[in-house]
PDB file of N, CA and C in Angstrom:
ATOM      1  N   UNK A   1      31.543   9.057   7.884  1.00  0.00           N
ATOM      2  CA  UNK A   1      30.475   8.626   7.001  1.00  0.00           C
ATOM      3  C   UNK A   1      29.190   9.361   7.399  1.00  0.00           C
ATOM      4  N   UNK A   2      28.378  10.103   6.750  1.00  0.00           N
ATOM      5  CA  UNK A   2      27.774  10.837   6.601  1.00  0.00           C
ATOM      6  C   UNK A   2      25.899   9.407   7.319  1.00  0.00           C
ATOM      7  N   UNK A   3      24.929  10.031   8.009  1.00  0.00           N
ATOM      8  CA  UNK A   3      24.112   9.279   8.215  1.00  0.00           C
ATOM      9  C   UNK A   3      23.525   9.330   7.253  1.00  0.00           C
ATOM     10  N   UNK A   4      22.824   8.361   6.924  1.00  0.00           N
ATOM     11  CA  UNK A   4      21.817   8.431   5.564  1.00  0.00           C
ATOM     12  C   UNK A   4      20.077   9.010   6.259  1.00  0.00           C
ATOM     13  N   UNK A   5      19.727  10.024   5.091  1.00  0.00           N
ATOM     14  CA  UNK A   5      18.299  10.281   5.541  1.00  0.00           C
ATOM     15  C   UNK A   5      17.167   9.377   4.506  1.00  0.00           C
ATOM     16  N   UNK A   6      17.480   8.171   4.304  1.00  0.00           N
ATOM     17  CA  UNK A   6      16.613   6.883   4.228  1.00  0.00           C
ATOM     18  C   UNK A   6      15.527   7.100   5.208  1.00  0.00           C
ATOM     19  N   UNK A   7      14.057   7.276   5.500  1.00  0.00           N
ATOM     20  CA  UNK A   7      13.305   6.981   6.209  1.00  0.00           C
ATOM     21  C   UNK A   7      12.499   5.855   6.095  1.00  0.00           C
ATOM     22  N   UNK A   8      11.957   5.140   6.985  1.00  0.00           N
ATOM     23  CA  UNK A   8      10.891   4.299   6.319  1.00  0.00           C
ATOM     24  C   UNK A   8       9.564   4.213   6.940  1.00  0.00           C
ATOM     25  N   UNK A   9       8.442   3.722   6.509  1.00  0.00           N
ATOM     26  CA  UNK A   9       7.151   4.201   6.153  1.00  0.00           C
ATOM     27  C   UNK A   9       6.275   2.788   6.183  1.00  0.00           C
ATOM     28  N   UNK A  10       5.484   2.828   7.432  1.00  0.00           N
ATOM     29  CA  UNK A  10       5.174   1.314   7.559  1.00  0.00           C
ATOM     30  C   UNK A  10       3.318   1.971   7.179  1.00  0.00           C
ATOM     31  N   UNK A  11       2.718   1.379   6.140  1.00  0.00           N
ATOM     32  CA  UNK A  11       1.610   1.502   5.335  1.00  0.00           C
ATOM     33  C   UNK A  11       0.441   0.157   5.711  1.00  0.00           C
ATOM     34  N   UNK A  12      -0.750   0.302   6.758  1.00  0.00           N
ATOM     35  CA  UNK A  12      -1.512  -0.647   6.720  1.00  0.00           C
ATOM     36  C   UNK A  12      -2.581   0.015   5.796  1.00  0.00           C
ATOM     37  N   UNK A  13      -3.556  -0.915   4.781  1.00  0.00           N
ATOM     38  CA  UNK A  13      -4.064  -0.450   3.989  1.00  0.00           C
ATOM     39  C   UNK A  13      -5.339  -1.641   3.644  1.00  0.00           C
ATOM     40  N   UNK A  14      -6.597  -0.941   4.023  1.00  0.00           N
ATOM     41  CA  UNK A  14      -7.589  -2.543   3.692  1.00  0.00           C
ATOM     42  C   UNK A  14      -8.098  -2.138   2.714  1.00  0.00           C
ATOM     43  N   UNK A  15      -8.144  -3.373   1.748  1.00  0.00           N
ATOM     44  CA  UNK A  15      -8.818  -3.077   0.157  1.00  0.00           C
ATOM     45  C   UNK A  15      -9.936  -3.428   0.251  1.00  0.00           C
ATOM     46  N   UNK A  16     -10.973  -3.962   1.241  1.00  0.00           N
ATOM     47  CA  UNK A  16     -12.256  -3.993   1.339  1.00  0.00           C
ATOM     48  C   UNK A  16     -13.285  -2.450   1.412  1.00  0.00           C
ATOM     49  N   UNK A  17     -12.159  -1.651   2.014  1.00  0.00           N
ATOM     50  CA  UNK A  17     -13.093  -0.593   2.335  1.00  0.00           C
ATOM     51  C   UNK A  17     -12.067   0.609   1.855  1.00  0.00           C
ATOM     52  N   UNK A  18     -11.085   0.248   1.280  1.00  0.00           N
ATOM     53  CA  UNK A  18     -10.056   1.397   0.412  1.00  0.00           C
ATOM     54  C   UNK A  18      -9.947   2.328   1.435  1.00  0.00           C
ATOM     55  N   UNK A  19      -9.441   2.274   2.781  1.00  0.00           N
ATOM     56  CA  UNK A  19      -8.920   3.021   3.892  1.00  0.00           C
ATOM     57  C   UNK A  19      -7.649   2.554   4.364  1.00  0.00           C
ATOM     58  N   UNK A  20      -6.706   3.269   4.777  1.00  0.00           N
ATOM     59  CA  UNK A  20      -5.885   3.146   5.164  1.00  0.00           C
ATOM     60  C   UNK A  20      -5.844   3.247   6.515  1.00  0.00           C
ATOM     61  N   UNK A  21      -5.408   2.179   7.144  1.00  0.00           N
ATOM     62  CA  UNK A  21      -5.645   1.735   8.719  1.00  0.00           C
ATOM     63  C   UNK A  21      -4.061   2.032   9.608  1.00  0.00           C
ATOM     64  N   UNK A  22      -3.115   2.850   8.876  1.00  0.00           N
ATOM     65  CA  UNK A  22      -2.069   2.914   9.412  1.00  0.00           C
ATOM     66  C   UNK A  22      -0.641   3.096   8.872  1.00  0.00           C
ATOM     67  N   UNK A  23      -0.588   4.478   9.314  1.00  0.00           N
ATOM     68  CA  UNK A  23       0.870   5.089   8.421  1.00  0.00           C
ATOM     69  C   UNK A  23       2.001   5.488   9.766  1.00  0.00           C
ATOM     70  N   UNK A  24       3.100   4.857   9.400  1.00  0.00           N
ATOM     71  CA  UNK A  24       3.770   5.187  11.022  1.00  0.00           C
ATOM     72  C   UNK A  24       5.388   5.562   9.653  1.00  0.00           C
ATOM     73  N   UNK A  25       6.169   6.543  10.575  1.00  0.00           N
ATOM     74  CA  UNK A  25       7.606   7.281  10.251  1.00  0.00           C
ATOM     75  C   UNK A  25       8.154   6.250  11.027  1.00  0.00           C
ATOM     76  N   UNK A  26       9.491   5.500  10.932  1.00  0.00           N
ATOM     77  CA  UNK A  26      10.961   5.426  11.398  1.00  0.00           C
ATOM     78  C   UNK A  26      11.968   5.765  10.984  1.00  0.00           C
ATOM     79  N   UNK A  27      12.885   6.325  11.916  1.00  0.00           N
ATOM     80  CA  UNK A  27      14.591   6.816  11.505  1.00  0.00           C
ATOM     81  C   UNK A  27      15.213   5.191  11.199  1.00  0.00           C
ATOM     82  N   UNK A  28      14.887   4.341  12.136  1.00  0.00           N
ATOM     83  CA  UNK A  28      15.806   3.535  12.978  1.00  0.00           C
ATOM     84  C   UNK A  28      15.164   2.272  11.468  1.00  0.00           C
ATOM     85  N   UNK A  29      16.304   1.379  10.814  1.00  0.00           N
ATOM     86  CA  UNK A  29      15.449   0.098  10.275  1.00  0.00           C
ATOM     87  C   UNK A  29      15.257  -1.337  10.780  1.00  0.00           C
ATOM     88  N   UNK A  30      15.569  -0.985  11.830  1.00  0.00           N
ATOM     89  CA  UNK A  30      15.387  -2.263  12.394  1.00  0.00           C
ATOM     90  C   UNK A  30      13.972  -2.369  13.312  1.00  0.00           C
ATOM     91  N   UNK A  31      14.192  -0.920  14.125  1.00  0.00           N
ATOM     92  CA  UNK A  31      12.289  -0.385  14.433  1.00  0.00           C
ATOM     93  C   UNK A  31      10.933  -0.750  13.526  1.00  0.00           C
ATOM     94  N   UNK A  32      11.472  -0.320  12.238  1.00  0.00           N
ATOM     95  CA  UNK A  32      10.688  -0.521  10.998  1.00  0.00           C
ATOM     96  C   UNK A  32      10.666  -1.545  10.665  1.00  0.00           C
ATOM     97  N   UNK A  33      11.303  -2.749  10.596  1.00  0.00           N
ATOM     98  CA  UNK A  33      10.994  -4.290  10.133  1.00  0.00           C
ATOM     99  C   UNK A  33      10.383  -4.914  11.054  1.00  0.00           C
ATOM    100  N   UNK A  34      10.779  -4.664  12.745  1.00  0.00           N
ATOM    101  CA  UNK A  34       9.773  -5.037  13.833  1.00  0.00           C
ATOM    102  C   UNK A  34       8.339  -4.699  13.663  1.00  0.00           C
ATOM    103  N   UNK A  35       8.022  -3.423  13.256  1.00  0.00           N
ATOM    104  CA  UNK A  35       6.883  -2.683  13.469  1.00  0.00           C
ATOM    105  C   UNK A  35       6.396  -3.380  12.272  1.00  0.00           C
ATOM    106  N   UNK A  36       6.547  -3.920  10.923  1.00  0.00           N
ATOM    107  CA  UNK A  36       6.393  -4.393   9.987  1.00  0.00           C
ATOM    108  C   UNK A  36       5.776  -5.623  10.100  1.00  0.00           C
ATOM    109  N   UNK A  37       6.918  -6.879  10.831  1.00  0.00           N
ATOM    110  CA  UNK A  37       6.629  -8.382  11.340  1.00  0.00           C
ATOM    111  C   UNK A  37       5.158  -8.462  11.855  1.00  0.00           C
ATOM    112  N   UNK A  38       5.425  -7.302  12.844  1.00  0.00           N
ATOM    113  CA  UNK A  38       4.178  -7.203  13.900  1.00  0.00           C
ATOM    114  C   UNK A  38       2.553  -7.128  12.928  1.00  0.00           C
ATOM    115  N   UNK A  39       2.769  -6.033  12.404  1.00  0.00           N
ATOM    116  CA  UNK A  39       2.005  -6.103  11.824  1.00  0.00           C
ATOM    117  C   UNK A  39       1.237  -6.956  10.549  1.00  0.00           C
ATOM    118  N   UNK A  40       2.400  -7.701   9.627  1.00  0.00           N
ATOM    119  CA  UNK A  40       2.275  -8.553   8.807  1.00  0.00           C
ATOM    120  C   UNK A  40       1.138  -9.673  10.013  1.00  0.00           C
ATOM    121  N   UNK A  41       2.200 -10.251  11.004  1.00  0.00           N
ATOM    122  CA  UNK A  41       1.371 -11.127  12.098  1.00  0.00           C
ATOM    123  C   UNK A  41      -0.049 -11.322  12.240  1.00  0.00           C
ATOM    124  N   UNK A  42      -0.218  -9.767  12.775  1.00  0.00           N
ATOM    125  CA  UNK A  42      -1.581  -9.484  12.722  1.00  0.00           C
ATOM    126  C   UNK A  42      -2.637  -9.409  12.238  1.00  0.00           C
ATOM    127  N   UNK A  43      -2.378  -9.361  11.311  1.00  0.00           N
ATOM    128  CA  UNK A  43      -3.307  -9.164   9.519  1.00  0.00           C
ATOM    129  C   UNK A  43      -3.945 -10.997   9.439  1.00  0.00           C
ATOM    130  N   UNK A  44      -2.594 -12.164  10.046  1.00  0.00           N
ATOM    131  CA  UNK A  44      -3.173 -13.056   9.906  1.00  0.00           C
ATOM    132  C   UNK A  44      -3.030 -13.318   8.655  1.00  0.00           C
ATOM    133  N   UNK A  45      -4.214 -13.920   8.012  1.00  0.00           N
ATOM    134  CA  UNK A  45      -4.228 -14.651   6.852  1.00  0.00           C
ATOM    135  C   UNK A  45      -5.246 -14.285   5.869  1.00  0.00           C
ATOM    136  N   UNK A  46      -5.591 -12.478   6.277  1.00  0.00           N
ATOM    137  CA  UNK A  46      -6.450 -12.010   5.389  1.00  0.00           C
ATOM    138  C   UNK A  46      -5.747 -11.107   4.071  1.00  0.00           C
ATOM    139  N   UNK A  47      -6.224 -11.606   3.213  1.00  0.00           N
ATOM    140  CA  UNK A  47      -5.724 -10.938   1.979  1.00  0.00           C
ATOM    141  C   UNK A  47      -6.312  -9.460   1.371  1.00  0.00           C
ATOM    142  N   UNK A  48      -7.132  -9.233   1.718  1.00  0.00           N
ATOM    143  CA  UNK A  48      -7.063  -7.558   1.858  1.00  0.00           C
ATOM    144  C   UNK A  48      -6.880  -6.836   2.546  1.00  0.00           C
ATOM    145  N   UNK A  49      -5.998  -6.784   3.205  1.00  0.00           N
ATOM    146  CA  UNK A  49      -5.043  -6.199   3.666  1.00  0.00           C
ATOM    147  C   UNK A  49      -3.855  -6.122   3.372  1.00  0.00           C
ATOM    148  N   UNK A  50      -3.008  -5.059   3.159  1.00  0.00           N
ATOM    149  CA  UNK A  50      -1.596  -4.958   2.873  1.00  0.00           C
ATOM    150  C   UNK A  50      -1.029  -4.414   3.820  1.00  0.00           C
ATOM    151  N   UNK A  51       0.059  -4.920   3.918  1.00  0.00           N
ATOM    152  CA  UNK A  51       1.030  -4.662   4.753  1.00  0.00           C
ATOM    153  C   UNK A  51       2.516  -4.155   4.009  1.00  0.00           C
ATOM    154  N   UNK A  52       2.587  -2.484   3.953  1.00  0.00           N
ATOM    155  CA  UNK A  52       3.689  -1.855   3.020  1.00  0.00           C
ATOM    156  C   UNK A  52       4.964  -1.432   3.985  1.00  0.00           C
ATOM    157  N   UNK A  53       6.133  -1.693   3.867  1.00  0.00           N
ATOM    158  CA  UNK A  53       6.862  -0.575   3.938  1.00  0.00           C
ATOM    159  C   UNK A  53       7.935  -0.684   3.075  1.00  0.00           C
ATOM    160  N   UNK A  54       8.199   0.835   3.360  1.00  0.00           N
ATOM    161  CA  UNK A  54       9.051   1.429   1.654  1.00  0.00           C
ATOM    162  C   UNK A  54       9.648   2.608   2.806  1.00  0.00           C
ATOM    163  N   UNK A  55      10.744   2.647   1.940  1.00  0.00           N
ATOM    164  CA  UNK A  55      12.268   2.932   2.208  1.00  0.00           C
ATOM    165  C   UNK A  55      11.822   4.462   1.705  1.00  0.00           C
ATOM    166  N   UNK A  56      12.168   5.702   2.109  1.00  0.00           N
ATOM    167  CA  UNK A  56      12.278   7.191   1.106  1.00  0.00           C
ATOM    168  C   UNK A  56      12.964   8.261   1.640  1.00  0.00           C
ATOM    169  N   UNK A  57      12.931   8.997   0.927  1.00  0.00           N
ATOM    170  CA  UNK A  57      13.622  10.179   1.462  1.00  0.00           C
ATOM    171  C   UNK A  57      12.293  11.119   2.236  1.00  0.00           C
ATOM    172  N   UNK A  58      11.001  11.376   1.822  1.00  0.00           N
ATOM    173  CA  UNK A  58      10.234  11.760   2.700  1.00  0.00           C
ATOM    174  C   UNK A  58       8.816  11.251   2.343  1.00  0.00           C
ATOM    175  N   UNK A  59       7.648  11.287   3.096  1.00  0.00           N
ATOM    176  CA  UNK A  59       6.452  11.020   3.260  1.00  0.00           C
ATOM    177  C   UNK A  59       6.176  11.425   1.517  1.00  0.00           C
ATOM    178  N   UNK A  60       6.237  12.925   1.381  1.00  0.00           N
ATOM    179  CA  UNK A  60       5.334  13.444  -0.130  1.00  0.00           C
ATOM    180  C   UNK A  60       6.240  12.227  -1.255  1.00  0.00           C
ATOM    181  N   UNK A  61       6.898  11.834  -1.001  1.00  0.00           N
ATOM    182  CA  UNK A  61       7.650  10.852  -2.620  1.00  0.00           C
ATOM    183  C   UNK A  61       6.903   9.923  -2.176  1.00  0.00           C
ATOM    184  N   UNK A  62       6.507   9.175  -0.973  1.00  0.00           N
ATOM    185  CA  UNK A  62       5.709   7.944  -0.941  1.00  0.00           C
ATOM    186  C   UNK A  62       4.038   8.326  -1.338  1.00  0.00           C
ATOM    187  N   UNK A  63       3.865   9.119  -1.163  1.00  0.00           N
ATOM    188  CA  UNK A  63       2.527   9.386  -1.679  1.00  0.00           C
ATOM    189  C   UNK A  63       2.525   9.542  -3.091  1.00  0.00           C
ATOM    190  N   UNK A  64       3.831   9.936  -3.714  1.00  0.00           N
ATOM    191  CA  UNK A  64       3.342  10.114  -5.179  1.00  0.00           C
ATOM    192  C   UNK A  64       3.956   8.333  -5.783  1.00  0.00           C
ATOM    193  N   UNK A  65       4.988   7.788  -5.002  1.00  0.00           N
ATOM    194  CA  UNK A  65       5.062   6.325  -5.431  1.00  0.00           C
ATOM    195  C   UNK A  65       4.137   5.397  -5.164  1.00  0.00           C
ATOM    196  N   UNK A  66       3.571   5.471  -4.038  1.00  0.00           N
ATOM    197  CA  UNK A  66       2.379   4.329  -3.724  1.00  0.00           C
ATOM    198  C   UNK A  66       1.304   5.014  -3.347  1.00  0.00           C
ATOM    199  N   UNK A  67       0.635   5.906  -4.519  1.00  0.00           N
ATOM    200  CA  UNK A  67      -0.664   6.552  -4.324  1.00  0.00           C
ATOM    201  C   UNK A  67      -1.540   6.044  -3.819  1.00  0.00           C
ATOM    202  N   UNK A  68      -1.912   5.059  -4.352  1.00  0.00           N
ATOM    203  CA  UNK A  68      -3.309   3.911  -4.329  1.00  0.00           C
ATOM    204  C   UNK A  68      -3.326   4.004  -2.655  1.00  0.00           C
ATOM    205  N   UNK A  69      -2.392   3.682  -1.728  1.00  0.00           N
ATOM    206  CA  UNK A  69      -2.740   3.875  -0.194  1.00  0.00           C
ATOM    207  C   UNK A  69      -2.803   4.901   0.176  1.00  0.00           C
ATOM    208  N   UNK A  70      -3.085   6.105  -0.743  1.00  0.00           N
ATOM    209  CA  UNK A  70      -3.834   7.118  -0.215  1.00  0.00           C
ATOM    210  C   UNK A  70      -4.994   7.751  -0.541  1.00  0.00           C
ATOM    211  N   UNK A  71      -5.554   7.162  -1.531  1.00  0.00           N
ATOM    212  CA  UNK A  71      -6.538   7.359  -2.051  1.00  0.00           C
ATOM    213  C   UNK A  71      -7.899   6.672  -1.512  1.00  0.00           C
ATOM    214  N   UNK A  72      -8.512   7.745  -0.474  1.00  0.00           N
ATOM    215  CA  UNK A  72      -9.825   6.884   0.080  1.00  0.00           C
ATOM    216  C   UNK A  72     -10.772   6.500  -0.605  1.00  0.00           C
ATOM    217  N   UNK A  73     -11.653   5.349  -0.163  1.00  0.00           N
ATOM    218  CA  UNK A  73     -12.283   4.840  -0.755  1.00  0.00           C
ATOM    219  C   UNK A  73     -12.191   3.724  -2.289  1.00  0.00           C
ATOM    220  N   UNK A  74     -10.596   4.091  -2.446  1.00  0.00           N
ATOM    221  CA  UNK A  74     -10.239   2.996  -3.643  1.00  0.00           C
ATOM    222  C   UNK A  74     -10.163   1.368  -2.551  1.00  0.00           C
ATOM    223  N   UNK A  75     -11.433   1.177  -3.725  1.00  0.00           N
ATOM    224  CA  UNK A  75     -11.341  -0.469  -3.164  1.00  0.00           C
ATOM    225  C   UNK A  75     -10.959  -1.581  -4.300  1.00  0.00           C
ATOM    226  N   UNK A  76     -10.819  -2.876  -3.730  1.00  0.00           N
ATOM    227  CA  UNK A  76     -10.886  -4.002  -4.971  1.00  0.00           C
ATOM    228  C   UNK A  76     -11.678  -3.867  -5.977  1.00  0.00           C
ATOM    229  N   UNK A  77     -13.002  -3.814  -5.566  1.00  0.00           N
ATOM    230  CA  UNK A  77     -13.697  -3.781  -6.644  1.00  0.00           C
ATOM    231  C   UNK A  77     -13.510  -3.180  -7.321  1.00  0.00           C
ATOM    232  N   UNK A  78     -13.861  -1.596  -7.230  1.00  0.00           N
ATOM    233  CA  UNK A  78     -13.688  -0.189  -7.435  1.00  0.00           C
ATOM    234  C   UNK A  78     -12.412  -0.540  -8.800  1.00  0.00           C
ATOM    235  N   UNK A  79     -11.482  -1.354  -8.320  1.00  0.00           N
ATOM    236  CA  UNK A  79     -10.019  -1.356  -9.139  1.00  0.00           C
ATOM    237  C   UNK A  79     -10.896  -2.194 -10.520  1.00  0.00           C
ATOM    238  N   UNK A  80     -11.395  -3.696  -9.758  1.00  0.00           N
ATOM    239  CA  UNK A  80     -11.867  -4.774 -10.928  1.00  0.00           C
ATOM    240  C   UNK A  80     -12.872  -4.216 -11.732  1.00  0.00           C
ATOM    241  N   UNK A  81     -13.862  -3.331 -11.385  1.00  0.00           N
ATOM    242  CA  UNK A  81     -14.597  -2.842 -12.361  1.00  0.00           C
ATOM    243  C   UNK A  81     -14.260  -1.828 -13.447  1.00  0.00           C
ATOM    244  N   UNK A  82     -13.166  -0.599 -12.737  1.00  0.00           N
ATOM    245  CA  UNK A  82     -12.653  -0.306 -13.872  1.00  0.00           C
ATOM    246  C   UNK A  82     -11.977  -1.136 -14.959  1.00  0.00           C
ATOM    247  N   UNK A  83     -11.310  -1.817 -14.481  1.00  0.00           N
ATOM    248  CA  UNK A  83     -10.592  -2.472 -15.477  1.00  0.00           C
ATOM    249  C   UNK A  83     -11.169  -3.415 -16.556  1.00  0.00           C
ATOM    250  N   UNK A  84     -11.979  -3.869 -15.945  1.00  0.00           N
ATOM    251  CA  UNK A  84     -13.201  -4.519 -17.264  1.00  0.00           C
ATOM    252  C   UNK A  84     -13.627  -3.729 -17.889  1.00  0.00           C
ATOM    253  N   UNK A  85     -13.818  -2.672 -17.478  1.00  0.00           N
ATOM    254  CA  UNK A  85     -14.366  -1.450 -18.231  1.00  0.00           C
ATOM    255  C   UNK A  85     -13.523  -0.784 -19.187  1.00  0.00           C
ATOM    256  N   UNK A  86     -12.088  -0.442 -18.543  1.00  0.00           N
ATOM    257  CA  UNK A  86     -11.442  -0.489 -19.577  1.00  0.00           C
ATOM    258  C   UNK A  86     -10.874  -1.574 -20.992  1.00  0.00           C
ATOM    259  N   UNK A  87     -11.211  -2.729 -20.340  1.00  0.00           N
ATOM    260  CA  UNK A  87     -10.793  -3.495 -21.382  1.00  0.00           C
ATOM    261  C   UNK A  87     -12.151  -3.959 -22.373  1.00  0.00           C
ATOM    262  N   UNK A  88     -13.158  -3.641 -21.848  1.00  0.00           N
ATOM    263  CA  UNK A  88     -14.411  -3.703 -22.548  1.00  0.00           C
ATOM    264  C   UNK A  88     -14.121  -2.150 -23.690  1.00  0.00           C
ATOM    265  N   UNK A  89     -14.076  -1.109 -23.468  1.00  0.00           N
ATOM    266  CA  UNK A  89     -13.716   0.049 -24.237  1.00  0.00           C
ATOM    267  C   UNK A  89     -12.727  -0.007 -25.213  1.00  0.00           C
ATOM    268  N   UNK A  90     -11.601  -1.143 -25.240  1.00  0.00           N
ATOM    269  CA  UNK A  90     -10.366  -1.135 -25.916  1.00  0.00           C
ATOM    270  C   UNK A  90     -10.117  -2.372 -26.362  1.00  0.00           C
ATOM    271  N   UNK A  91     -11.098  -3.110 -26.351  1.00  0.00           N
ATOM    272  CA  UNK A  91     -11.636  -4.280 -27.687  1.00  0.00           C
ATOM    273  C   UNK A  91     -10.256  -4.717 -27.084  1.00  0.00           C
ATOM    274  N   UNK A  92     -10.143  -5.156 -25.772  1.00  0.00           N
ATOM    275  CA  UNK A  92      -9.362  -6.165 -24.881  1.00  0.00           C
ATOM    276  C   UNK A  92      -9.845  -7.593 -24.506  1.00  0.00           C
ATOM    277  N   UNK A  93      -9.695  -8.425 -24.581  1.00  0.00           N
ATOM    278  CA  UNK A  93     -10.486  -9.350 -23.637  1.00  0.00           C
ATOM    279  C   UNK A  93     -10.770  -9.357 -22.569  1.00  0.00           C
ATOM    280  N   UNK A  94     -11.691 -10.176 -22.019  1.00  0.00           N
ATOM    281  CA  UNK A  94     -12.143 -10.019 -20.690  1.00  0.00           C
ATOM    282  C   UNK A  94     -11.031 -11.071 -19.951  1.00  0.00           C
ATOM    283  N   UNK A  95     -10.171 -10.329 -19.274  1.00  0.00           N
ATOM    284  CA  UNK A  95      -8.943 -10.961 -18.206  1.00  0.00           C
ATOM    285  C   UNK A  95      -9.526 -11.169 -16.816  1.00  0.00           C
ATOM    286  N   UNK A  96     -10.789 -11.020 -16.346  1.00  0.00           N
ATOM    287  CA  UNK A  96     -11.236 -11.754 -15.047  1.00  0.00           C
ATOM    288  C   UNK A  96     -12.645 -12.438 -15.194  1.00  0.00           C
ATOM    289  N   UNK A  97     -12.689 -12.770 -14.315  1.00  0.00           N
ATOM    290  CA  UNK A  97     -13.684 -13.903 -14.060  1.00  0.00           C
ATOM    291  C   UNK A  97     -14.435 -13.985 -12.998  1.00  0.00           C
TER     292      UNK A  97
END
């Protein structure tokens, strides 16, 4: 049976300040769900922060699947204001509050 080149890709990412606080490679998935726990742990009980990992064949497919954690400076807001904006432009309702 052939090994699989599955890698995975543990993504810390704070939406307060749209930086990414931490990109780590594993071969191994059991390394990667530890390194994951740990980190979920840590984060605590703050909600901007994400805690990603994703399964790929290499780093460049995770950047084009979960852009947004690489894009500096994209923050919450940054997200909520466009989007009012867009829905203000396209005779949408206003969906936040």
């Amino acid at each position: 049976m052939a090994k699989s080149s599955l890698k995975h890709f543990l993504i810390v990412f704070d939406r307060r300040t749209g930086r990414q606080l931490r990109l780590d490679e594993f071969a191994d998935s059991s390394e990667a769900l530890r390194a994951y726990e740990a980190a979920e742990d840590s984060k605590g009980q703050d909600r901007m922060i994400d805690v990603v990992l994703v399964g790929s064949d290499s780093l460049d497919t995770v950047r084009v699947t979960h852009s947004s954690y690489f894009r500096e400076g994209l923050t919450a807001s940054n997200v909520e204001e466009y989007l009012r904006q867009f829905a203000l432009e396209n005779g949408l309702p206003e969906f936040m509050r």
